[in-house]
N, C-alpha and C. Protein backbone atom coordinates (compact mmCIF):
# COMPACT_ATOMS: atom_id res chain seq x y z
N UNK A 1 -5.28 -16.56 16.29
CA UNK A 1 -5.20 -15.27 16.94
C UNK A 1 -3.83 -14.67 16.63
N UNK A 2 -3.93 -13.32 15.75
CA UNK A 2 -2.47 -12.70 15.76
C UNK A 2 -1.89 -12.54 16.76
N UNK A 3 -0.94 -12.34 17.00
CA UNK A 3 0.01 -11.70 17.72
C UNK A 3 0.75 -10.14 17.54
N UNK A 4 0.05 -9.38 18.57
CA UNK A 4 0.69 -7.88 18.33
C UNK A 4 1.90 -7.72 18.01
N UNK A 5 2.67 -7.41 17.03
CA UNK A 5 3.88 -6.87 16.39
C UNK A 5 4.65 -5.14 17.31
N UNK A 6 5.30 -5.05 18.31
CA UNK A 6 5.42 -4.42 18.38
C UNK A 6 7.07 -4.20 18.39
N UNK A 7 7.53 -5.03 18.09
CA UNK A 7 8.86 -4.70 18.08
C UNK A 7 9.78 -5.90 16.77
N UNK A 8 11.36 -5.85 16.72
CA UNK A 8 11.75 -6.53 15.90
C UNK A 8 11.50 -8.37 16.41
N UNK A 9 11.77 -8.51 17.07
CA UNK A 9 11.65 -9.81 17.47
C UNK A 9 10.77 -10.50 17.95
N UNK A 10 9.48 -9.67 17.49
CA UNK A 10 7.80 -10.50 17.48
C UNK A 10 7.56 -10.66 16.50
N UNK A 11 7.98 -9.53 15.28
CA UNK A 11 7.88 -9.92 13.85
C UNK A 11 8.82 -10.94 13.45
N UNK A 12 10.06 -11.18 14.01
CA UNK A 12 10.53 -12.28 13.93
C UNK A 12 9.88 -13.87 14.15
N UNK A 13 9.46 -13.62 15.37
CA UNK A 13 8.80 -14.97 16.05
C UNK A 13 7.22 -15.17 15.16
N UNK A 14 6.84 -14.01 14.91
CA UNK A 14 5.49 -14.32 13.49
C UNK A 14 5.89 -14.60 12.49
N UNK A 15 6.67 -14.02 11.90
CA UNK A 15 7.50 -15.08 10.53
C UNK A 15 7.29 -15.86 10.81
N UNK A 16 8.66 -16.75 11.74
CA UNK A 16 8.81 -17.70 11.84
C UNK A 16 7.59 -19.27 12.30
N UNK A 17 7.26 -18.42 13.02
CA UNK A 17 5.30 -19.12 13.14
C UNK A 17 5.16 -19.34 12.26
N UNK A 18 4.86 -18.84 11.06
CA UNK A 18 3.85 -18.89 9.61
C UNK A 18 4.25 -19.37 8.72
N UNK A 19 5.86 -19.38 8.77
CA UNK A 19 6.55 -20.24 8.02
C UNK A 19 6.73 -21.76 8.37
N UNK A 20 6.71 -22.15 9.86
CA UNK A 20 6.67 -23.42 10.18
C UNK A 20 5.35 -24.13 9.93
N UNK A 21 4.42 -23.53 9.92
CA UNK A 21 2.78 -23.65 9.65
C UNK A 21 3.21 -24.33 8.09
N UNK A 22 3.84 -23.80 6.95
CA UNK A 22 3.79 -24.00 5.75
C UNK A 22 4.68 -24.62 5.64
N UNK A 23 5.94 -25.23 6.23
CA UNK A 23 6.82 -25.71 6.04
C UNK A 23 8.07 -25.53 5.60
N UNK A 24 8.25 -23.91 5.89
CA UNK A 24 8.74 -22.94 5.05
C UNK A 24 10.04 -22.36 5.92
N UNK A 25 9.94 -23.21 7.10
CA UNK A 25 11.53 -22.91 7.70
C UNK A 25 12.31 -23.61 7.44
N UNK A 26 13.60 -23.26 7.05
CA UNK A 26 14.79 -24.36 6.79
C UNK A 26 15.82 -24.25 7.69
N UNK A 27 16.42 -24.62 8.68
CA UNK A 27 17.17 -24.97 9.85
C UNK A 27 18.27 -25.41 9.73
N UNK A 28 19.51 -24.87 9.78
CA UNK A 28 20.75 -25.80 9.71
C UNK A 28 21.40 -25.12 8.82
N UNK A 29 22.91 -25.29 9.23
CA UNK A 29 23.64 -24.66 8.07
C UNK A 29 23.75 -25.37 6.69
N UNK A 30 23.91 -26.61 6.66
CA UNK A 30 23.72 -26.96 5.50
C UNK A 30 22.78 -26.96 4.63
N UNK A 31 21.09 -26.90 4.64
CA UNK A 31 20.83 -26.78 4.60
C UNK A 31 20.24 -25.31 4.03
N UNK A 32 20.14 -24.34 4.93
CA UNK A 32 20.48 -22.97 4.82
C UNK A 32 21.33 -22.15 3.50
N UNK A 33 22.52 -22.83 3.45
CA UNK A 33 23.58 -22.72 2.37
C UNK A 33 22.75 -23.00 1.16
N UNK A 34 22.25 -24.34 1.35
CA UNK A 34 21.85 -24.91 -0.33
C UNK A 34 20.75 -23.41 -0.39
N UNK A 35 19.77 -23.45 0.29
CA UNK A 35 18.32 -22.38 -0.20
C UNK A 35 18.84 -21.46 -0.38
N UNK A 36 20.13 -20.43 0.08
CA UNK A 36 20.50 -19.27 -0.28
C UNK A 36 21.25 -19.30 -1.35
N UNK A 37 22.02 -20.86 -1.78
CA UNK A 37 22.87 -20.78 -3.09
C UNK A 37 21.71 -20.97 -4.34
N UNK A 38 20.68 -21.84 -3.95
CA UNK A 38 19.92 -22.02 -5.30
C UNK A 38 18.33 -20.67 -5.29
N UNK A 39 18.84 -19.49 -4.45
CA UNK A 39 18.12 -18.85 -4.36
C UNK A 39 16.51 -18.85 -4.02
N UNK A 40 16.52 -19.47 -3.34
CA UNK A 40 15.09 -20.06 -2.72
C UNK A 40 14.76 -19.39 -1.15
N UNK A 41 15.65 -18.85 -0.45
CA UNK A 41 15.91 -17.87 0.66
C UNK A 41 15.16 -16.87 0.47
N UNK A 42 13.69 -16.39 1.38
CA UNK A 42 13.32 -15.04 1.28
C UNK A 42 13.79 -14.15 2.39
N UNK A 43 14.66 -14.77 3.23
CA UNK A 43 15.18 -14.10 4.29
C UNK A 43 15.94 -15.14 5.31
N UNK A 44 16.92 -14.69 6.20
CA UNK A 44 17.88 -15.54 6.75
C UNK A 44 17.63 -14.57 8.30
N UNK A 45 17.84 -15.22 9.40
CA UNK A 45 17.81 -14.68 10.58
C UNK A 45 19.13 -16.05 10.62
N UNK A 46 20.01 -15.20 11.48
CA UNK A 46 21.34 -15.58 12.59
C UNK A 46 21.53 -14.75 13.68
N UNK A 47 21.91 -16.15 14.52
CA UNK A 47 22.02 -15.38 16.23
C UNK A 47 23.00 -15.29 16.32
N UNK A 48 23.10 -13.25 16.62
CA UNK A 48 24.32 -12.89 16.68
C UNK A 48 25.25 -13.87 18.03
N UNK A 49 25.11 -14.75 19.27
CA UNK A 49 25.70 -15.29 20.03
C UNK A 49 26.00 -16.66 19.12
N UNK A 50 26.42 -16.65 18.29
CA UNK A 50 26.69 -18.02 17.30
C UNK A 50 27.96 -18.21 17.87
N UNK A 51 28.37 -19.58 18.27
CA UNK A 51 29.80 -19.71 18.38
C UNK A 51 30.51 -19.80 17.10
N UNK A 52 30.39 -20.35 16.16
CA UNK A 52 31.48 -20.80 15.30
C UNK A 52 31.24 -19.44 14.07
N UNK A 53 32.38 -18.70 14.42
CA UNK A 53 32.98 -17.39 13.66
C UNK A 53 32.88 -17.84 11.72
N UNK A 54 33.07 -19.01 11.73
CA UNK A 54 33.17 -19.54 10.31
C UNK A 54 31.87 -19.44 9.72
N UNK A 55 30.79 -20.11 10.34
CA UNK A 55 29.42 -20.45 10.26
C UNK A 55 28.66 -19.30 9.86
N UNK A 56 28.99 -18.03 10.57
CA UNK A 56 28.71 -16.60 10.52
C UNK A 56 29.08 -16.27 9.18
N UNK A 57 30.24 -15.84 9.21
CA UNK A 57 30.85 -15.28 7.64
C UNK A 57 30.27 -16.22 6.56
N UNK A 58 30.35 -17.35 6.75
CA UNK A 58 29.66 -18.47 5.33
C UNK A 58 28.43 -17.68 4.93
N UNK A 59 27.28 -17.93 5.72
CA UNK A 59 26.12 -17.71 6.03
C UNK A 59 25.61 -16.02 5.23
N UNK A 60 26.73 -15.16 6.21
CA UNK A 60 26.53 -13.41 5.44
C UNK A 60 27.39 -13.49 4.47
N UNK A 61 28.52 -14.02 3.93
CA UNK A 61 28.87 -13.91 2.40
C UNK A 61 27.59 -14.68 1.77
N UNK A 62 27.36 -15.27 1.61
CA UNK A 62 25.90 -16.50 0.90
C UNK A 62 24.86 -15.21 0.48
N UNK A 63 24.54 -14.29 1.87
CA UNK A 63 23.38 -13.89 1.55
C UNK A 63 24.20 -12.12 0.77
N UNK A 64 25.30 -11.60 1.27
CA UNK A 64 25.47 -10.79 0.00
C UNK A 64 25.22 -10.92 -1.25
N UNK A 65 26.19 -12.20 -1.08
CA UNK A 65 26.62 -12.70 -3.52
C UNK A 65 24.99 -12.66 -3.14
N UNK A 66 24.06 -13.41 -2.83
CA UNK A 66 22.91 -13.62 -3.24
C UNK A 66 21.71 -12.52 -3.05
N UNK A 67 22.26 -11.29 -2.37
CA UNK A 67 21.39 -10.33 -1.96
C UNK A 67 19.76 -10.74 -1.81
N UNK A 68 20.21 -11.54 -0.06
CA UNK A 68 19.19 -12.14 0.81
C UNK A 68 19.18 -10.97 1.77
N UNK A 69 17.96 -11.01 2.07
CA UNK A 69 18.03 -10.47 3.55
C UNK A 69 18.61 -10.97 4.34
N UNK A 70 19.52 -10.09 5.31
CA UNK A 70 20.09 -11.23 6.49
C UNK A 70 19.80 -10.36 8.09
N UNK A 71 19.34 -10.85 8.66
CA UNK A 71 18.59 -10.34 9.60
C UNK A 71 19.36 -11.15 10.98
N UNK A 72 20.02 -10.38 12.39
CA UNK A 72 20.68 -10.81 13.45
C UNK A 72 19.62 -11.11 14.55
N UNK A 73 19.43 -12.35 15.24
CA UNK A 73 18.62 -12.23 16.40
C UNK A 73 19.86 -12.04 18.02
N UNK A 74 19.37 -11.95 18.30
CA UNK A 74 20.08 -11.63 20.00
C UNK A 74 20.98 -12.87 20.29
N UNK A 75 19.89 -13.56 20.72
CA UNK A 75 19.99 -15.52 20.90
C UNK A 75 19.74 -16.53 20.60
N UNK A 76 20.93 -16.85 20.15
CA UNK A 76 20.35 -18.36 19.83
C UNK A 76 19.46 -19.28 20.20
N UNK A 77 19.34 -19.41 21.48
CA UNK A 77 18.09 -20.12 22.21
C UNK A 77 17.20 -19.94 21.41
N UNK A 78 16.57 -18.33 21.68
CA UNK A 78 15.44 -18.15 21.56
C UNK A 78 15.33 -18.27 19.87
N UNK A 79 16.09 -18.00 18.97
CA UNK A 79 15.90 -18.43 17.87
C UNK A 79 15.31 -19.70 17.69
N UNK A 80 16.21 -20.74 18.42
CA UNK A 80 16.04 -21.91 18.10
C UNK A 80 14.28 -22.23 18.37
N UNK A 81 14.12 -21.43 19.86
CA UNK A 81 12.73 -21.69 19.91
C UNK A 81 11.86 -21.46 19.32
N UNK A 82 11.78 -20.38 18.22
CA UNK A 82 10.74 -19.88 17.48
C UNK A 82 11.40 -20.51 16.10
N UNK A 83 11.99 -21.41 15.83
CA UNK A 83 12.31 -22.06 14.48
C UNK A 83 11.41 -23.32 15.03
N UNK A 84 11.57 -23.75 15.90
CA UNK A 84 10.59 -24.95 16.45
C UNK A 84 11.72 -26.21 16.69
N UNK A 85 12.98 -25.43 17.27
CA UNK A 85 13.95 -26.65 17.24
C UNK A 85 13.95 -27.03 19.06
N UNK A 86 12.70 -27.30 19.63
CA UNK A 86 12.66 -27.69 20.50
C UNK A 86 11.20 -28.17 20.76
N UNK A 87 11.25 -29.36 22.00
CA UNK A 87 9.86 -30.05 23.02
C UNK A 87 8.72 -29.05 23.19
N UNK A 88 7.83 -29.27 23.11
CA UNK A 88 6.41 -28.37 23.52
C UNK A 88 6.16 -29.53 24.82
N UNK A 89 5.94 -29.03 26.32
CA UNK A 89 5.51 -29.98 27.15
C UNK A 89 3.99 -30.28 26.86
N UNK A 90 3.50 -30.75 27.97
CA UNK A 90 1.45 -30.69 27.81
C UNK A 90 1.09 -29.17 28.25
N UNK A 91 1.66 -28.59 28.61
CA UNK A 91 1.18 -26.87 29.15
C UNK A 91 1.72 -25.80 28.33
N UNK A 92 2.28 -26.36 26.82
CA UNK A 92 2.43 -25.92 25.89
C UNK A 92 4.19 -24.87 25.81
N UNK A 93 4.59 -25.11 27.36
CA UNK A 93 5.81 -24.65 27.38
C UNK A 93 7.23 -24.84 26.46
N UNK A 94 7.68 -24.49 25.84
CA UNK A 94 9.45 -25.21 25.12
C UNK A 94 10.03 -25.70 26.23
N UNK A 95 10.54 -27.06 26.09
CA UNK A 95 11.64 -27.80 26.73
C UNK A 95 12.69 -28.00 25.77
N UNK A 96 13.64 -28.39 26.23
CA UNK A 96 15.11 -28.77 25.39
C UNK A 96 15.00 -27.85 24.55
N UNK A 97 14.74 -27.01 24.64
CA UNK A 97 15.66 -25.46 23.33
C UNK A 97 17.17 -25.68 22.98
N UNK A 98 16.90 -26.06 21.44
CA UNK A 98 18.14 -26.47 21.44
C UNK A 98 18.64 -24.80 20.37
N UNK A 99 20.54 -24.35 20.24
CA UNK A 99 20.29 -22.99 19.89
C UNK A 99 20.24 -23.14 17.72
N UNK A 100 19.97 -22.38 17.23
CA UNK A 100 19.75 -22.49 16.07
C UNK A 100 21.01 -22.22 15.35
C-alpha cells in the first residue's frame, strides 16, 4: 500500500522505505563517504540537528565535488527511523531510534 506523498518528508520516508526493501540504504559516515566518493550515491539526506559540525561539511563538500543531491531532514531521530536504524516492537512501533 502506497503512502500519500504530500509533503517533503513523506517523500523522504518513501525513498527511504524502497530503498531499504532493496538494500539500497547506506548509513554511516563512513560508509556514506566511500558511495559518494566512488559515485554510487543517488542522493544523500542529513539531519540538519547533526552534532558534529565536521561530519556536516565532509558529507556537503563530498556531495558538491561529486554533484550528489544533498537533501536536509529536520531530525535526526526521525531520520534514523526511516533509515531503519532502530527496534520495530510486536505492534510494529520504533523503539531505540537511534539518530542517523
Amino acid at each position: 500500500v502506497e503512502e500519500e506523498v504530500t509533503d517533503q518528508p513523506s517523500a523522504i520516508r518513501g525513498v527511504l522505505k524502497k530503498a531499504l526493501v532493496v538494500d539500497g540504504c547506506i548509513r554511516g559516515l563512513h560508509e556514506v563517504a566511500k558511495a559518494i566518493d566512488a559515485g554510487k550515491a543517488e542522493v544523500v539526506f542529513l539531519a540538519e540537528n547533526c552534532e558534529e559540525a565536521t561530519y556536516k561539511k565532509l558529507v556537503q563538500a563530498l556531495c558538491l565535488e561529486k554533484n550528489v543531491p544533498l537533501l536536509d531532514v529536520a531530525d535526526k531521530k526521525e531520520l534514523g527511523e526511516w533509515a531503519g536504524l532502530c527496534k520495530i516492537d510486536k505492534d510494529g512501533a520504533p523503539r531505540k531510534v537511534r539518530g542517523a
